[in-house]
Protein backbone atom coordinates (compact mmCIF):
# COMPACT_ATOMS: atom_id res chain seq x y z
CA UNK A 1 22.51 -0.51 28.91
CA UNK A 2 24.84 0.85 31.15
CA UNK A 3 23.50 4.24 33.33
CA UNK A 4 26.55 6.15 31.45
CA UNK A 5 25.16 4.41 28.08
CA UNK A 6 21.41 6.43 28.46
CA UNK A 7 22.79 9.47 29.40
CA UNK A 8 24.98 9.40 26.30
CA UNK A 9 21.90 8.37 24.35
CA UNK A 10 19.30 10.85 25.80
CA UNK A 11 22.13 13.28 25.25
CA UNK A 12 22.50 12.43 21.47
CA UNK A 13 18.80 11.89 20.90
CA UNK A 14 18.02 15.56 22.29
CA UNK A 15 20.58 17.17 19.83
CA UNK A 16 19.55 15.05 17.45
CA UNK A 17 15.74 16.46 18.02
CA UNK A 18 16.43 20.09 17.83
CA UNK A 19 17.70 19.77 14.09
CA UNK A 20 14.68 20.76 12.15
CA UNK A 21 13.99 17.85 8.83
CA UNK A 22 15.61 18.80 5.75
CA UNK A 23 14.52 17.44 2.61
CA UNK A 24 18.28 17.51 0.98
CA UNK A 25 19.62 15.46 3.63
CA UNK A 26 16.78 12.94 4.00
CA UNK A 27 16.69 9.41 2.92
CA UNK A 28 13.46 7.33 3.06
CA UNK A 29 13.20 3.33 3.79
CA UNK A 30 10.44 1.58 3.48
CA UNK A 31 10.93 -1.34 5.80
CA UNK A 32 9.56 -4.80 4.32
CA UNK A 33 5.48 -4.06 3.86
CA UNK A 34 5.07 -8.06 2.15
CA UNK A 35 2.12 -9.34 1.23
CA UNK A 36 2.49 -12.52 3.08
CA UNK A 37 3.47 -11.06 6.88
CA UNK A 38 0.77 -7.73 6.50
CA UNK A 39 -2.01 -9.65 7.28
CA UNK A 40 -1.84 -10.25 11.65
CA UNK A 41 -0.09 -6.29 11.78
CA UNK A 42 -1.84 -4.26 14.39
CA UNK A 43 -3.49 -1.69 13.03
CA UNK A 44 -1.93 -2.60 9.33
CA UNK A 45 -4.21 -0.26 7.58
CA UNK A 46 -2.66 2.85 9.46
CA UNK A 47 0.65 1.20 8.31
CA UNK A 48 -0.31 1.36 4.89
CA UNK A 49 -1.75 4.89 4.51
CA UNK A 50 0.76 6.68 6.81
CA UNK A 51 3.77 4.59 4.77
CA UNK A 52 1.73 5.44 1.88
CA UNK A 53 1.66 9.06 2.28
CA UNK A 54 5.38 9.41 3.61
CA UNK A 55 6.32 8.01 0.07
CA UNK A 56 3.95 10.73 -1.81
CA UNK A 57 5.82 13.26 0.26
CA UNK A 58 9.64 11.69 -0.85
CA UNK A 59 8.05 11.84 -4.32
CA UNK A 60 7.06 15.51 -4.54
CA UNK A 61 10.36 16.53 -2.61
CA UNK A 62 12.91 14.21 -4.52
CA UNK A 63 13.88 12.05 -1.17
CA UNK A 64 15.40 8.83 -2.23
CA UNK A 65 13.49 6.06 -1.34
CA UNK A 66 15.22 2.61 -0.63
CA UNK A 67 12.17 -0.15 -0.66
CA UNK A 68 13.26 -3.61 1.23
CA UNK A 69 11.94 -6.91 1.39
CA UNK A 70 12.59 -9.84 3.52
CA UNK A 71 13.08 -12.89 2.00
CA UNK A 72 10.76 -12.46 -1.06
CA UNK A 73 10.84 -16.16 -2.42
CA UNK A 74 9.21 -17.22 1.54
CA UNK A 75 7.46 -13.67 2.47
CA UNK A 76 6.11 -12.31 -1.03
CA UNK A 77 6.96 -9.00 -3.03
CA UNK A 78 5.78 -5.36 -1.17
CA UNK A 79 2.08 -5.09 -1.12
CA UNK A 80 0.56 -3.51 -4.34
CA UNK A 81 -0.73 -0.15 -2.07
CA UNK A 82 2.39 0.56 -1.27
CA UNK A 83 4.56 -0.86 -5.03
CA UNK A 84 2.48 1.09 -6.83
CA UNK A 85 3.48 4.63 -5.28
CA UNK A 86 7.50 3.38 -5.10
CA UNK A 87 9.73 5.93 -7.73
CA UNK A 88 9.58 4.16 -11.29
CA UNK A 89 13.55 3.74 -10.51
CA UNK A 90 13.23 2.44 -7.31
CA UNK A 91 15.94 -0.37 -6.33
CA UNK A 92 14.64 -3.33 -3.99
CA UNK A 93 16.65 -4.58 -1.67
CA UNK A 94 15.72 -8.43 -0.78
CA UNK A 95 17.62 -9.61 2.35
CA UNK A 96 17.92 -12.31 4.50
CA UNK A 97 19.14 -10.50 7.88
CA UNK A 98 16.95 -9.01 9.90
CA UNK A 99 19.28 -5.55 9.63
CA UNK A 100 19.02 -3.63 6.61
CA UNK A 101 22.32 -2.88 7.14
CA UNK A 102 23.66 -6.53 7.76
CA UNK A 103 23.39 -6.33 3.56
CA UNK A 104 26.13 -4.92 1.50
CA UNK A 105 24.22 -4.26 -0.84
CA UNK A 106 22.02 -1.85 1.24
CA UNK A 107 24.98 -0.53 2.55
CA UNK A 108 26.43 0.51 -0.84
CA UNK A 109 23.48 1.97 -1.99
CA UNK A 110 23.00 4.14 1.50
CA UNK A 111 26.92 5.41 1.09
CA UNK A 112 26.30 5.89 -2.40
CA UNK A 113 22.95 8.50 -1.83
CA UNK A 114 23.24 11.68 -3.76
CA UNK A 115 24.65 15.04 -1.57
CA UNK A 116 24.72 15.00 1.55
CA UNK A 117 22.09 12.64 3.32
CA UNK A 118 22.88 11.92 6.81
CA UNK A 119 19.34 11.85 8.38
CA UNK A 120 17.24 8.62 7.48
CA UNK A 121 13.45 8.07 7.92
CA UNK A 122 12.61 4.86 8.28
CA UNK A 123 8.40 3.13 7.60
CA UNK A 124 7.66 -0.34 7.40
CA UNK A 125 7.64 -3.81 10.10
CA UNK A 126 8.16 -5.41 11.83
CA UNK A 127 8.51 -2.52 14.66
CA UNK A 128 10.48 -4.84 16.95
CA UNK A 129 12.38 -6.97 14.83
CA UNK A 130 13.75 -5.36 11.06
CA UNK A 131 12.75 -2.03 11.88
CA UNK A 132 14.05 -2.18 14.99
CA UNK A 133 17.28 -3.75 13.89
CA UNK A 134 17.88 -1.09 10.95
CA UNK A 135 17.49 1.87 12.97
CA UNK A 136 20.16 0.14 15.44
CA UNK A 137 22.34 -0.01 12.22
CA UNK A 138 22.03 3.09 10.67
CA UNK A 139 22.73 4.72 14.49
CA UNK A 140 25.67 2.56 14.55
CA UNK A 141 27.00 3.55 11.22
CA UNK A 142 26.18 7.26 11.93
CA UNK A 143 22.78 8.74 11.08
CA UNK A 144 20.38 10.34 12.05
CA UNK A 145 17.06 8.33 12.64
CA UNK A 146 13.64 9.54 12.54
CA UNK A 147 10.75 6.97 12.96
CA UNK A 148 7.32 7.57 12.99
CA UNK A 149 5.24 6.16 15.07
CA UNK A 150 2.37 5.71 13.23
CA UNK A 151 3.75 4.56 10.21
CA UNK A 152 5.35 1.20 11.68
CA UNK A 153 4.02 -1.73 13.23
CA UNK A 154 4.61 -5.29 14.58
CA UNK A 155 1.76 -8.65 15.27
CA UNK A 156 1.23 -6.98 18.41
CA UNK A 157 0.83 -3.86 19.58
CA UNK A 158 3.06 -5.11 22.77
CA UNK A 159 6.07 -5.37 20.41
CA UNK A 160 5.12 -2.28 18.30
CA UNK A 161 5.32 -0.37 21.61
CA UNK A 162 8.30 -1.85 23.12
CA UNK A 163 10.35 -1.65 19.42
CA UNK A 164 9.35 1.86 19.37
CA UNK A 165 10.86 2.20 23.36
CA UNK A 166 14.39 0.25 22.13
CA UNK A 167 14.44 3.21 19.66
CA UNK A 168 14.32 5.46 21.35
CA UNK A 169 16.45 4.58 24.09
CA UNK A 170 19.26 3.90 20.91
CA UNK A 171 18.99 7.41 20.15
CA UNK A 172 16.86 7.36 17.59
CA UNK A 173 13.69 10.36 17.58
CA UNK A 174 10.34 9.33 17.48
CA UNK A 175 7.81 11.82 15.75
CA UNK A 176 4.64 10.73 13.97
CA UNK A 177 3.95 10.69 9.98
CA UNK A 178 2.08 14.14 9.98
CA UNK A 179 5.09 16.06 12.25
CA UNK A 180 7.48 14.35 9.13
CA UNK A 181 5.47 15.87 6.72
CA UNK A 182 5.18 19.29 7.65
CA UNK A 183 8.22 19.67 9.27
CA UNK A 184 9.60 18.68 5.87
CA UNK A 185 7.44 20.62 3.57
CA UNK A 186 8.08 24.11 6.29
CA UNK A 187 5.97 26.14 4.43
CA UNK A 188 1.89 26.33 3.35
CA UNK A 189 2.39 28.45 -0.08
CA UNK A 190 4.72 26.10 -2.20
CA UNK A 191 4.01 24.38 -4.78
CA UNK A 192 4.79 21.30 -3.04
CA UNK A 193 2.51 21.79 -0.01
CA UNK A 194 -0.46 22.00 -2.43
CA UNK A 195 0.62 18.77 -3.91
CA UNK A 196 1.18 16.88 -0.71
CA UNK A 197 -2.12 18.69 0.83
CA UNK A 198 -4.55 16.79 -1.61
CA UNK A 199 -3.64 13.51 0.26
CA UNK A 200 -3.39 15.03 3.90
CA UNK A 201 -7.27 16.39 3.89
């Protein structure tokens, strides 16, 4: 990357981080959590409880939630920890590139998200590789990206760290699953923090 490249970048990313989350124009993916690859993930069972509670949170506030797999028939269906909280009407998305958004299918059903949604959050693995590559797509095709940090993962935490870096340098923000949350839910007397606060305690 060019030195003009990363100041555009730090210059996007910084605008990008003083728009507070807003729950009508926020899109959740959950990033190929498969049975077969979940096994050697650092620290896999923070994966699964910080993915697991950033889908609770889509459920309460009505985010659409787009779950994707990589190449089922090889890599097995989404782990049952995380199927079993997935929106009865949820659509999966198998794929075989690495890019979410190297499927046209994905693509469609991104364009075709209901009002306005032009900020994506983005859970799952592997950090470096189809995480990475996603968030490098949905930049490209003009979102706004919020990962969190705790909530994705890779084999090692080397490549968890240095995905998370790429990110960031692409202009993407990097927060943590708890900042989501409340920065999402704004206030502690709805009816929707109570919900959500049964499963943060």
């Amino acid at each position: 990357m060019t030195s003009a490249s990363k100041k555009r970048a730090k210059k996007v990313t910084a605008s990008a981080s003083r728009q507070p989350l807003a729950a009508d124009k926020c899109a959740l993916i959950v990033c190929d959590i498969q049975e077969k690859i979940l096994a050697p993930i650092f620290e896999k069972e923070r994966l699964i409880r910080n993915s697991q509670l950033l889908i609770r949170l889509a459920n309460i506030l009505h985010l659409p939630v787009l779950p994707t797999t990589q190449y089922t028939k090889g890599l097995g269906a989404i782990v049952p920890d995380i199927a079993s909280l997935l929106p009865p009407d949820a659509r999966f998305y198998d794929k075989l590139d690495f890019n979410c958004f190297g499927s046209g299918e994905f693509c469609s059903a991104v364009r075709s998200l209901p009002g306005k949604r032009n900020t994506l959050l983005i859970c799952g693995m592997e950090s470096h590789i189809c995480v990475m590559q996603t968030v490098l797509g949905a930049l490209e095709s003009g979102y706004l990206v919020h990962v969190p940090s705790d909530a994705v993962s890779s084999r090692s935490e080397w490549n968890w760290t240095i995905g998370l870096e790429r990110m960031k340098a692409a202009g993407a923000i990097i927060s943590s699953t708890e900042m989501m949350m409340y920065e999402l839910l704004r206030y502690s007397c709805t009816a929707e923090f109570k919900q959500m606060l049964a499963y943060i305690k």
